[in-house]
Protein backbone atom coordinates (compact mmCIF):
# COMPACT_ATOMS: atom_id res chain seq x y z
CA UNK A 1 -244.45 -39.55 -32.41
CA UNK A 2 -244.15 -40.29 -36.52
CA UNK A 3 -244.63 -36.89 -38.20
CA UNK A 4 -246.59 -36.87 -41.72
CA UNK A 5 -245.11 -33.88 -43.90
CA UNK A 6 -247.21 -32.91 -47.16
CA UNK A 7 -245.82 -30.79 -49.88
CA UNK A 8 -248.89 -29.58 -52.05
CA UNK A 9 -247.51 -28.91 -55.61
CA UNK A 10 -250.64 -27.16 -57.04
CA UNK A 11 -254.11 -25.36 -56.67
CA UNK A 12 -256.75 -28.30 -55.34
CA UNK A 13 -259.82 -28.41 -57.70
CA UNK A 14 -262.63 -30.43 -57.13
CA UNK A 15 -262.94 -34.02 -59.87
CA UNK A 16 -266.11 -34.91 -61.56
CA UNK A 17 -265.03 -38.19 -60.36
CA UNK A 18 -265.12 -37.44 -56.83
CA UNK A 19 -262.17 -36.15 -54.65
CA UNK A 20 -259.77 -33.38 -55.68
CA UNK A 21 -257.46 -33.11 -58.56
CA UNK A 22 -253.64 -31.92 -56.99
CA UNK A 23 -250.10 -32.66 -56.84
CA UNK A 24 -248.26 -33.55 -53.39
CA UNK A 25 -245.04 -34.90 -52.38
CA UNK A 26 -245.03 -36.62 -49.29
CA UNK A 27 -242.65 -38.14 -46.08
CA UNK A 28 -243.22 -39.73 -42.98
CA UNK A 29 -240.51 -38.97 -40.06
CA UNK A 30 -239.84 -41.68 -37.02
CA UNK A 31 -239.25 -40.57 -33.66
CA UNK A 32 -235.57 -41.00 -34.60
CA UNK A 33 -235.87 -38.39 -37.59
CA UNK A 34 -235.04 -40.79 -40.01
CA UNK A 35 -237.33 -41.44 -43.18
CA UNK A 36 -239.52 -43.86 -42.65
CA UNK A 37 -241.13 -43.80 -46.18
CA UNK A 38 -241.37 -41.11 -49.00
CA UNK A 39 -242.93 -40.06 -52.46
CA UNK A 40 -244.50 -38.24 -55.03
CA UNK A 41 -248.67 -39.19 -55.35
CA UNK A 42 -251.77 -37.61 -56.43
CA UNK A 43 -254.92 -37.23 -54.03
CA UNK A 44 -255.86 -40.79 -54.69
CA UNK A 45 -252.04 -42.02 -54.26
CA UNK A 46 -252.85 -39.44 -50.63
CA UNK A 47 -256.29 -41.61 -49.83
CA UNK A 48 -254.29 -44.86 -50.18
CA UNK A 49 -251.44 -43.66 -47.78
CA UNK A 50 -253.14 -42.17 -45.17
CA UNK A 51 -255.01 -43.98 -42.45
CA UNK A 52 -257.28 -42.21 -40.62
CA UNK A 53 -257.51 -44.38 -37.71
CA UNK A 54 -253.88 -44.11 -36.58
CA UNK A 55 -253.57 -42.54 -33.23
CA UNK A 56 -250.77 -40.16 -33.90
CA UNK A 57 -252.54 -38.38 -37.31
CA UNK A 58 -255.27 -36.93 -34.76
CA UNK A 59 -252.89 -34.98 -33.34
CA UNK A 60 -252.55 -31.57 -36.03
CA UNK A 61 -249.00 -30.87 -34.11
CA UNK A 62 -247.61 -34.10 -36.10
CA UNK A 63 -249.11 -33.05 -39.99
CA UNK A 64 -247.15 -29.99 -41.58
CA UNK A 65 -248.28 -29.19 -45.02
CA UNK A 66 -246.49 -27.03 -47.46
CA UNK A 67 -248.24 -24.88 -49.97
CA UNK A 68 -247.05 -23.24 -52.82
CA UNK A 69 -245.24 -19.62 -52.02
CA UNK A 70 -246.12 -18.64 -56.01
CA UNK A 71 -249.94 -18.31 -54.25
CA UNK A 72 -249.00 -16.45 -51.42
CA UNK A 73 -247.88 -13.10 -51.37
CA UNK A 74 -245.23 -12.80 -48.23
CA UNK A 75 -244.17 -9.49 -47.01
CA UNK A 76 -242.50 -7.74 -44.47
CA UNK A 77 -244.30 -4.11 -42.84
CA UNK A 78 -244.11 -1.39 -40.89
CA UNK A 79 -247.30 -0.99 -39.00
CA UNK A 80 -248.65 2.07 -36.55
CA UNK A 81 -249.80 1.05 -33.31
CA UNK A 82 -248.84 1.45 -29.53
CA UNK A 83 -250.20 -2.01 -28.29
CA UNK A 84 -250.24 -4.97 -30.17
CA UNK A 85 -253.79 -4.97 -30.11
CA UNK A 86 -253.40 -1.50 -32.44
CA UNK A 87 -251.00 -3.01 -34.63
CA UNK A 88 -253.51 -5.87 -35.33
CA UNK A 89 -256.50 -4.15 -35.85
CA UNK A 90 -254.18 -1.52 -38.67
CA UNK A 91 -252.47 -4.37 -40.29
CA UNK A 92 -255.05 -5.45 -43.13
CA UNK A 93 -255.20 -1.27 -43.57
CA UNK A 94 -251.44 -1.26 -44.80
CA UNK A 95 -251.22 -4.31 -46.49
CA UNK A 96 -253.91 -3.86 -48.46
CA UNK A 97 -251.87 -1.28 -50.72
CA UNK A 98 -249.78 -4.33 -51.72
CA UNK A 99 -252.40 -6.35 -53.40
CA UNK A 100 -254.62 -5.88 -56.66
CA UNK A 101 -257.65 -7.75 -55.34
CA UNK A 102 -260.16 -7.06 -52.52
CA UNK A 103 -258.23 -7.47 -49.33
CA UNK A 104 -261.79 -9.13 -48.12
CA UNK A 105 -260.92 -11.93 -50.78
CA UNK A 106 -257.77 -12.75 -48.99
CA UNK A 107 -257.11 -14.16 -45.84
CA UNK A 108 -254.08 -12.15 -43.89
CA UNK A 109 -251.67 -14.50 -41.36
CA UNK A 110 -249.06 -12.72 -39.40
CA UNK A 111 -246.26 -13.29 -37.68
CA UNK A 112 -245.11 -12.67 -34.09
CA UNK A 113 -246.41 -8.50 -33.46
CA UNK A 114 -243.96 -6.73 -31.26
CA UNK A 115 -244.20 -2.59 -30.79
CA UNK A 116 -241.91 -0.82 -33.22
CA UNK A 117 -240.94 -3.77 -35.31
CA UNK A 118 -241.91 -4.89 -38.34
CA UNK A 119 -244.72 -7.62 -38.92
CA UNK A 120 -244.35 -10.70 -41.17
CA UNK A 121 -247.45 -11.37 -43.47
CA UNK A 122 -248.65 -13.57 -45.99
CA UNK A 123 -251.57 -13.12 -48.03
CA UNK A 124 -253.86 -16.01 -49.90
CA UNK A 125 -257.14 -15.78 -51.47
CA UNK A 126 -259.65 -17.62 -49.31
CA UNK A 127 -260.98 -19.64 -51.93
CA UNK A 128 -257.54 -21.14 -52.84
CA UNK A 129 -256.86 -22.08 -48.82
CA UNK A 130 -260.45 -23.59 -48.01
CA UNK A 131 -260.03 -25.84 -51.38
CA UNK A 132 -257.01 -26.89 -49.65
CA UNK A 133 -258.05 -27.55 -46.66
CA UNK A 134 -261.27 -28.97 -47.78
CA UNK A 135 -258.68 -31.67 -49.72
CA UNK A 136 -257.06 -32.27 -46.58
CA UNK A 137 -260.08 -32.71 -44.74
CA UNK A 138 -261.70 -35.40 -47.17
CA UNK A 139 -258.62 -37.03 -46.53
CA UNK A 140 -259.07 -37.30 -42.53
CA UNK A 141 -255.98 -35.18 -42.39
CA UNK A 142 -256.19 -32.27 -39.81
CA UNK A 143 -252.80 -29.98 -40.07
CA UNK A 144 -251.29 -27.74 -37.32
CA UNK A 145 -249.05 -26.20 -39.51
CA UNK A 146 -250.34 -25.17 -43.21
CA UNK A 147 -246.75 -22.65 -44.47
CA UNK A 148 -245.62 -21.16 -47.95
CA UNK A 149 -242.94 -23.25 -48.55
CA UNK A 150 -240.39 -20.27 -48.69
CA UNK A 151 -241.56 -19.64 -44.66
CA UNK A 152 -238.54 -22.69 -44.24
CA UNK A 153 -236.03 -21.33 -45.82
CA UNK A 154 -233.07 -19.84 -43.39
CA UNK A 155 -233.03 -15.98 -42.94
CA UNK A 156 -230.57 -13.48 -42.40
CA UNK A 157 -229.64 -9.73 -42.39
CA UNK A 158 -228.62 -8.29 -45.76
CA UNK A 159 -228.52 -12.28 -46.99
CA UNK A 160 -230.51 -13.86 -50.12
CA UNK A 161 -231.56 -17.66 -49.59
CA UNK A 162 -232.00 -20.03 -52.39
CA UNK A 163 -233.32 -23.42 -52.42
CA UNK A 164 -233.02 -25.37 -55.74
CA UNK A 165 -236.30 -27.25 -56.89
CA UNK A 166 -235.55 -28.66 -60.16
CA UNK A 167 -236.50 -25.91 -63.01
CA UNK A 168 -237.61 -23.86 -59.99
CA UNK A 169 -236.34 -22.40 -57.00
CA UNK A 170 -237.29 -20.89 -53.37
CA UNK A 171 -236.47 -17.45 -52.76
CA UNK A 172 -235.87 -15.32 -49.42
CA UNK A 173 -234.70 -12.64 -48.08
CA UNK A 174 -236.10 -11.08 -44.74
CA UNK A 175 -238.37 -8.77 -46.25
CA UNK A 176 -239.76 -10.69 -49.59
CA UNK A 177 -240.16 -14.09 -50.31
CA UNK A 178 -240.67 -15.86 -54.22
CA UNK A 179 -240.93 -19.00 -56.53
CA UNK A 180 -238.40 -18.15 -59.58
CA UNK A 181 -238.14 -19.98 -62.74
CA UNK A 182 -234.99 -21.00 -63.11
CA UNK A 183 -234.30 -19.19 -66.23
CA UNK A 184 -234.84 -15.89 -64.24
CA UNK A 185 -233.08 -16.91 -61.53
CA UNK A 186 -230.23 -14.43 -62.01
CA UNK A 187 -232.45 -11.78 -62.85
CA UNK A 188 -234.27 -11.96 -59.64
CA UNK A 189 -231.39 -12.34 -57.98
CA UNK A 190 -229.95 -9.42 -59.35
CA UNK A 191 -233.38 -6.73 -58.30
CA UNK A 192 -232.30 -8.05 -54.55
CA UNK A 193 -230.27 -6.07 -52.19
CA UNK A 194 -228.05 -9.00 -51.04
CA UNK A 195 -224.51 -8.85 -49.20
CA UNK A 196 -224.66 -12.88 -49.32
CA UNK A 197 -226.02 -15.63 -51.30
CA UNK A 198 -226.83 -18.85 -49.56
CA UNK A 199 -227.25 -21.57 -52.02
CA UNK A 200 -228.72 -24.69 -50.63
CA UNK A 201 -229.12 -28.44 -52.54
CA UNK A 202 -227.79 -26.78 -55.87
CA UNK A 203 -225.62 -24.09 -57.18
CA UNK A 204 -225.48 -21.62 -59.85
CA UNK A 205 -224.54 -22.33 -63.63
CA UNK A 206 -221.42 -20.63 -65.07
CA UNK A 207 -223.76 -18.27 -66.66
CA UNK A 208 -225.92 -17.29 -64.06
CA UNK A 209 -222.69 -16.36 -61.62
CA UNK A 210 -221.69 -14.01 -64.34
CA UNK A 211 -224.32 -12.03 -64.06
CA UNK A 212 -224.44 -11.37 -60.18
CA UNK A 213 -222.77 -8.61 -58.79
CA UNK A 214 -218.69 -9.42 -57.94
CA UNK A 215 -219.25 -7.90 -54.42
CA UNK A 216 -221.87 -10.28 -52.96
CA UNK A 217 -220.23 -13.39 -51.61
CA UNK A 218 -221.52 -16.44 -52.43
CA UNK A 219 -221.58 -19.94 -49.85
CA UNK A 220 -223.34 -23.03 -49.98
CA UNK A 221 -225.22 -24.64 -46.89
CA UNK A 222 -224.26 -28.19 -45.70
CA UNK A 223 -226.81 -30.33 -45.89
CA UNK A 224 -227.39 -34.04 -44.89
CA UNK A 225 -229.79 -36.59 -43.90
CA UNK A 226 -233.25 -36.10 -45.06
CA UNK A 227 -232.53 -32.45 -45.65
CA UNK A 228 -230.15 -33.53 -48.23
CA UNK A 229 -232.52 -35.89 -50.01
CA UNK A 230 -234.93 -33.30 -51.59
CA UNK A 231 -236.86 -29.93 -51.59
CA UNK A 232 -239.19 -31.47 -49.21
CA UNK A 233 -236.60 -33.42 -47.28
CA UNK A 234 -234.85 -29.61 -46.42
CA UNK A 235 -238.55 -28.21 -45.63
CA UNK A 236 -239.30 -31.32 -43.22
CA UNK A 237 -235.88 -30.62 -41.59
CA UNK A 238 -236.08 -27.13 -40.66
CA UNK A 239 -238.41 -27.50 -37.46
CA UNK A 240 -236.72 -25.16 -35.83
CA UNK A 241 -237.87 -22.57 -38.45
CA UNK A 242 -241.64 -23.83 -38.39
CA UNK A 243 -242.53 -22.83 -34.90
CA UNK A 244 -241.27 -19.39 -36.46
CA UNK A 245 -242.88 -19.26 -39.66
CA UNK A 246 -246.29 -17.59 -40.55
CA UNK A 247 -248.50 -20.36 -40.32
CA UNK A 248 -251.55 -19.75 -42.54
CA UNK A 249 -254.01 -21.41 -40.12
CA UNK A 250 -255.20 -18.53 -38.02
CA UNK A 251 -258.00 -17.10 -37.29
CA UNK A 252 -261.67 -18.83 -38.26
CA UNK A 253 -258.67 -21.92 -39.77
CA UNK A 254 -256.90 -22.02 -36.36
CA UNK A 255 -256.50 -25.91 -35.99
CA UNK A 256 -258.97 -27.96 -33.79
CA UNK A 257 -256.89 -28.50 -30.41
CA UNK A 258 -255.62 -31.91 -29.40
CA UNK A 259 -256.79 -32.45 -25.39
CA UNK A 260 -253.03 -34.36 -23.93
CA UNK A 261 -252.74 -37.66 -23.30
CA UNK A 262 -252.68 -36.54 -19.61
CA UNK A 263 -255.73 -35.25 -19.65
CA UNK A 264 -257.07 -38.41 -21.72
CA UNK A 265 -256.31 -40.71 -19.15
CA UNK A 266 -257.61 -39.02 -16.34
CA UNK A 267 -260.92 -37.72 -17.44
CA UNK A 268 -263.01 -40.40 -16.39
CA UNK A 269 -261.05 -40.01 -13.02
CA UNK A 270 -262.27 -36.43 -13.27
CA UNK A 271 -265.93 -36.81 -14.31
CA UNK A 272 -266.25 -39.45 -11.15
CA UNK A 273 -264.58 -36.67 -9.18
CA UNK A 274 -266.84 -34.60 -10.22
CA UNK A 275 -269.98 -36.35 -9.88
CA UNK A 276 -269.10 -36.67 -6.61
CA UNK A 277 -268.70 -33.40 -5.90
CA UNK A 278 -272.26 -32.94 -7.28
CA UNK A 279 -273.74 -35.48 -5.01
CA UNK A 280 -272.15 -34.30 -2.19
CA UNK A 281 -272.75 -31.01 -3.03
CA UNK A 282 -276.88 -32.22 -3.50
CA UNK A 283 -276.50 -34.37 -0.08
CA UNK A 284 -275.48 -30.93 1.85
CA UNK A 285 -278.43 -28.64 0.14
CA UNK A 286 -280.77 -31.46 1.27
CA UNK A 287 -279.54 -31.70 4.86
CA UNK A 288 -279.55 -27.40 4.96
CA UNK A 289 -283.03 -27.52 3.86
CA UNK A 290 -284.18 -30.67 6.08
CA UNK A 291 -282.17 -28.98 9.05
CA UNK A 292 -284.13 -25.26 7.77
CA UNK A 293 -287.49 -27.04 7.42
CA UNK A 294 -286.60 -29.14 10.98
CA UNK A 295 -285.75 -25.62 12.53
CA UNK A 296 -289.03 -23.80 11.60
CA UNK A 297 -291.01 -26.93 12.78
CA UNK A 298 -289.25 -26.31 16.49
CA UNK A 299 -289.43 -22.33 16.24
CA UNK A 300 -292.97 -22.92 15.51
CA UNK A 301 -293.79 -25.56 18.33
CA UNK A 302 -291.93 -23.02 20.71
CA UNK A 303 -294.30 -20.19 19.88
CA UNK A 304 -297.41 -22.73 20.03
CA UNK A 305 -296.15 -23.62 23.54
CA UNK A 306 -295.45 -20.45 24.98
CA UNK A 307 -298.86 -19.27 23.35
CA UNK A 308 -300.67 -22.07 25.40
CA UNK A 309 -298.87 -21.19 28.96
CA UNK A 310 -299.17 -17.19 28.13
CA UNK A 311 -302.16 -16.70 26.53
CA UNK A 312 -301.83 -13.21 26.72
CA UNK A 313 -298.99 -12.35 24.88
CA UNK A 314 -299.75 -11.03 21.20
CA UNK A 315 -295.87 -10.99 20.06
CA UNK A 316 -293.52 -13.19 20.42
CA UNK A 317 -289.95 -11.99 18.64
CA UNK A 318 -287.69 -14.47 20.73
CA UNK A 319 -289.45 -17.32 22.29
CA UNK A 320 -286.40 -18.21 24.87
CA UNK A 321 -285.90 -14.76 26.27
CA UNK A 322 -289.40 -13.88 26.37
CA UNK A 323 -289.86 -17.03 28.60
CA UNK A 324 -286.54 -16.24 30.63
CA UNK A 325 -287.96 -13.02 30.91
CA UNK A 326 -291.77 -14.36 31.85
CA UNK A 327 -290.02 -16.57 34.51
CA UNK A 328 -288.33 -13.77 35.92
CA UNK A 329 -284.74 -14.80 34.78
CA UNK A 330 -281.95 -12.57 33.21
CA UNK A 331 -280.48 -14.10 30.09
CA UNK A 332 -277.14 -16.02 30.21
CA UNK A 333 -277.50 -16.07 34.63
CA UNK A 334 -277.35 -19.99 33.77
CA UNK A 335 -280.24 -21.00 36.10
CA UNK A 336 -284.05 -21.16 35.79
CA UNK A 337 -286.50 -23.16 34.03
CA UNK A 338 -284.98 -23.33 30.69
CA UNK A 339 -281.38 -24.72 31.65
CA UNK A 340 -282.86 -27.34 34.07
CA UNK A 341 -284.73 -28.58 30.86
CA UNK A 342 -281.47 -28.69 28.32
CA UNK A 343 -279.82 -30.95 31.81
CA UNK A 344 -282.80 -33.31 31.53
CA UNK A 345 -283.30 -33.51 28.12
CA UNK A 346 -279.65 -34.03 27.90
CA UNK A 347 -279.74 -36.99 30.01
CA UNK A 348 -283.07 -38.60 29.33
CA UNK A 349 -282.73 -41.51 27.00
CA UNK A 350 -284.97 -42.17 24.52
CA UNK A 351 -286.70 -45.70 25.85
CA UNK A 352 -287.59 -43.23 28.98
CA UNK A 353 -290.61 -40.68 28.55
CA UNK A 354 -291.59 -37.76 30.30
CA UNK A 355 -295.21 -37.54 31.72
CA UNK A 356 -295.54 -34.37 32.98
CA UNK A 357 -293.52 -31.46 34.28
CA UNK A 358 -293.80 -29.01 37.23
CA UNK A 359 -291.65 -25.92 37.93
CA UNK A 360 -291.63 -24.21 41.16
CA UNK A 361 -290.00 -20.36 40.50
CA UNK A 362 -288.87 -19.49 43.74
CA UNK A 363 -286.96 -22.50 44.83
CA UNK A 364 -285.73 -22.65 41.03
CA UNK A 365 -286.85 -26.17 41.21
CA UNK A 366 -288.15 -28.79 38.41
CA UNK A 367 -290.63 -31.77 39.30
CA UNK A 368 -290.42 -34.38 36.81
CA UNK A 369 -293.01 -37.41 36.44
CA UNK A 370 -291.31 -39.47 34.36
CA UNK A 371 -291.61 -43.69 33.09
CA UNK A 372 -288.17 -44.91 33.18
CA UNK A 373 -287.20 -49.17 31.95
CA UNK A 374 -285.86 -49.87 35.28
CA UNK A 375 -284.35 -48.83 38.76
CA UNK A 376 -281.22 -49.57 37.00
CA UNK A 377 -281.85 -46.83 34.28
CA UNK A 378 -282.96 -44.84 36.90
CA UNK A 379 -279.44 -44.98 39.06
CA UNK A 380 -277.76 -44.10 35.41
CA UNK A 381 -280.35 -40.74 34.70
CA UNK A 382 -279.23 -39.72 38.49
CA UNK A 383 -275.73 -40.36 37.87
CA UNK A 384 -275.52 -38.37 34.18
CA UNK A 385 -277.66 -35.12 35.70
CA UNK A 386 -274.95 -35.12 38.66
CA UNK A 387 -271.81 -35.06 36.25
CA UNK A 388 -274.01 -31.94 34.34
CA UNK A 389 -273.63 -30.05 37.95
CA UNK A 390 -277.38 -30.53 38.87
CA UNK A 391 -278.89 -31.65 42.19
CA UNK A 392 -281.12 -34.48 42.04
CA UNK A 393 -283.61 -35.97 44.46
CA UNK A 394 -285.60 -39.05 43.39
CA UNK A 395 -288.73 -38.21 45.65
CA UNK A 396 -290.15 -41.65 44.91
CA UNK A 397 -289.89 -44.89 42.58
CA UNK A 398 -292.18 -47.59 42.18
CA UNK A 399 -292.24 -50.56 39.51
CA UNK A 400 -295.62 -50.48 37.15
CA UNK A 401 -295.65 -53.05 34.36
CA UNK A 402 -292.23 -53.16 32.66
CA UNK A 403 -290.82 -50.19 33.64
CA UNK A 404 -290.30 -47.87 36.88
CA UNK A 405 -292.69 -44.91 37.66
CA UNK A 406 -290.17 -42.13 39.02
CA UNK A 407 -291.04 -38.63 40.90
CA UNK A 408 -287.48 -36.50 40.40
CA UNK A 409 -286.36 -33.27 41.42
CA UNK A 410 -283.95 -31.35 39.85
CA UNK A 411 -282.22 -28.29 40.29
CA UNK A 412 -279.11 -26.23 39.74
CA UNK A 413 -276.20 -26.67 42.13
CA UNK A 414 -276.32 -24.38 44.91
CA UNK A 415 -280.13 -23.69 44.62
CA UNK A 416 -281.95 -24.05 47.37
CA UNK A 417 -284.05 -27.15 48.57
């Protein structure tokens, strides 16, 4: 995706006019890296470029602002701690020896925190950043990365980097970091421990190389493309160095997160899903509690029915044993009363009905009076009780209106006639 790189020159104040007065350079990078336009604007010259309605400006990852490192105070510390957690919690503690103001006034960003190594920082006053951001914002602009602009600049062991900006330039070196006039250029450069100077988009006048120190050794970096083009086209150029930097937005001014265009296009796949899943999960409650209400309809016609055959009984804990148990059976023998029922009821069909019943305990044998459609039907209950292992006599059959009036006798194999 097009990246949209803005390099804030100055402070952002609010206009009686409306909007915000400030200075900005800005450049928009292709997919290809190339410059696909460029230039120097106020906030109005900002309002005309940007449109808020393009896709790929909602993302933050693709709008990297620059501020001004003469705001921001960058240093490099030594912090106590065993856990990174420690380290965190003591790091506004030491740094707060390095500025003049109340450390509550500022807002601290830090670099990667690893046990016994030193921390990057940079300091801004809060009001400064939120007038910045605030700009941004009116603008529909929504960065990932908000960096000093010396955060770019290449670093090295015992080396001093220097970026030319016109009358200015970008100072680093890995502990310190600093905008320089150029007229004190040399003196800076001087009051810096430095076995190299890297000089990038400019060099040093006759003058200034006089006064450096014969021993440091002095090379220029190569640059090309849109690194070559200006002090914002290095800065856009070094992405390798933003995902290192100190990005100012931490914190309460973390940036907003961007859900991926995965996720996009399968979220309304995913909220069908999942109103599914709360249907079904509605339909299976509503079954468990039919099926519970169902169950305690039974349990309760059980006790009403052994209540009416033993009238006598004042507690009833498990209605089928205590009736095994009333009928003189042994649970799980598999004969008796209650089985020959479960064979019957498992073959009756439900255009037959049952008219009465009649169970005779010592030959373990059921009567059943029973109004069946036809002989036909009849043949088919015989013929389903026989495959269940049960003995069946139809004792007698006769046809009354539309159906067949059947006597049957059923009983467990093996039981006695």
């Amino acid at each position: 995706m097009p990246k949209l790189f803005i390099r804030l020159r100055s402070p952002a104040t609010a206009s009686e006019e409306g909007g915000y007065d400030v200075l900005s350079a800005w450049m928009i990078i292709d997919d290809a890296d190339a410059v696909r336009a460029h230039g120097e604007t106020d906030f109005r010259g900002l309002s005309d470029l940007i449109d808020p309605n393009a896709a790929w400006l909602k993302d933050p990852a693709n709008v990297i602002v620059t501020v001004p490192s003469e705001y921001v105070l960058g240093i490099t510390c030594d912090v106590p701690g065993r856990t990174a957690g420690q380290i965190r919690r003591a790091l506004p503690f030491v740094v707060e020896e390095f500025v003049t103001t109340d450390i509550e006034r500022m807002h601290l960003a830090h670099g990667e925190i690893r046990r016994g190594a030193p921390v990057r920082c940079s300091l801004v006053e809060r009001t400064l950043l939120e007038d910045w951001l605030a700009c941004l914002a009116e603008l529909h602009v929504h960065p990932g990365f908000l960096l000093p602009e010396t955060e770019l600049l290449p670093v090295a062991a015992g080396q001093v980097s220097v970026l030319f900006d016109g009358d200015l330039a970008l100072v680093r070196t890995p502990d310190q970091s600093a905008t320089v006039d150029r007229d004190n250029l040399a003196i800076a450069l001087n009051a810096l421990p430095a076995e190299r100077l890297l000089l990038i988009n400019g060099d040093l006048a006759p003058l200034e190389r006089a006064r450096l120190d014969p021993g440091v050794a002095i090379t220029h970096m190569e640059t090309s493309g849109l690194a070559a083009d200006s002090t914002l086209g290095f800065l856009a150029a070094q992405a390798e160095a933003r995902r290192s930097a100190v990005n100012l937005l931490q914190g309460a001014y973390r940036p907003r997160q961007q859900a991926s265009p995965y996720w996009l296009q399968w979220r309304a796949a995913a909220a069908l899903a999942a109103v599914w899943v709360v249907v079904a999960l509605a339909s299976n409650v509503i079954e468990a509690l039919h099926a519970s209400r169902q169950a305690d309809r039974l349990e309760a016609e059980s006790v009403a029915l052994y209540r009416d055959i033993y009238p006598g009984t004042t507690r009833i804990t498990n209605v089928r044993r205590q009736m095994q148990a009333a009928m003189g059976e042994r649970a799980g023998t598999g004969a008796g009363l209650i089985d020959n029922l479960g064979h019957l009821a498992a073959a009756v069909t439900a255009d037959s009905s049952i008219q009465s019943l009649n169970y005779a305990l010592d030959r373990g044998e059921l009567a059943v009076d029973l109004f069946i459609p036809g002989y036909e039907e009849l043949d088919q209950l015989k013929e389903r009780l026989v495959t269940r292992g049960v003995q069946v006599d139809i004792a007698s059959a006769e046809q009354q209106g539309r159906g067949v009036r059947a006597r049957v006798r059923v009983r467990e194999a093996g039981q006695g006639a």
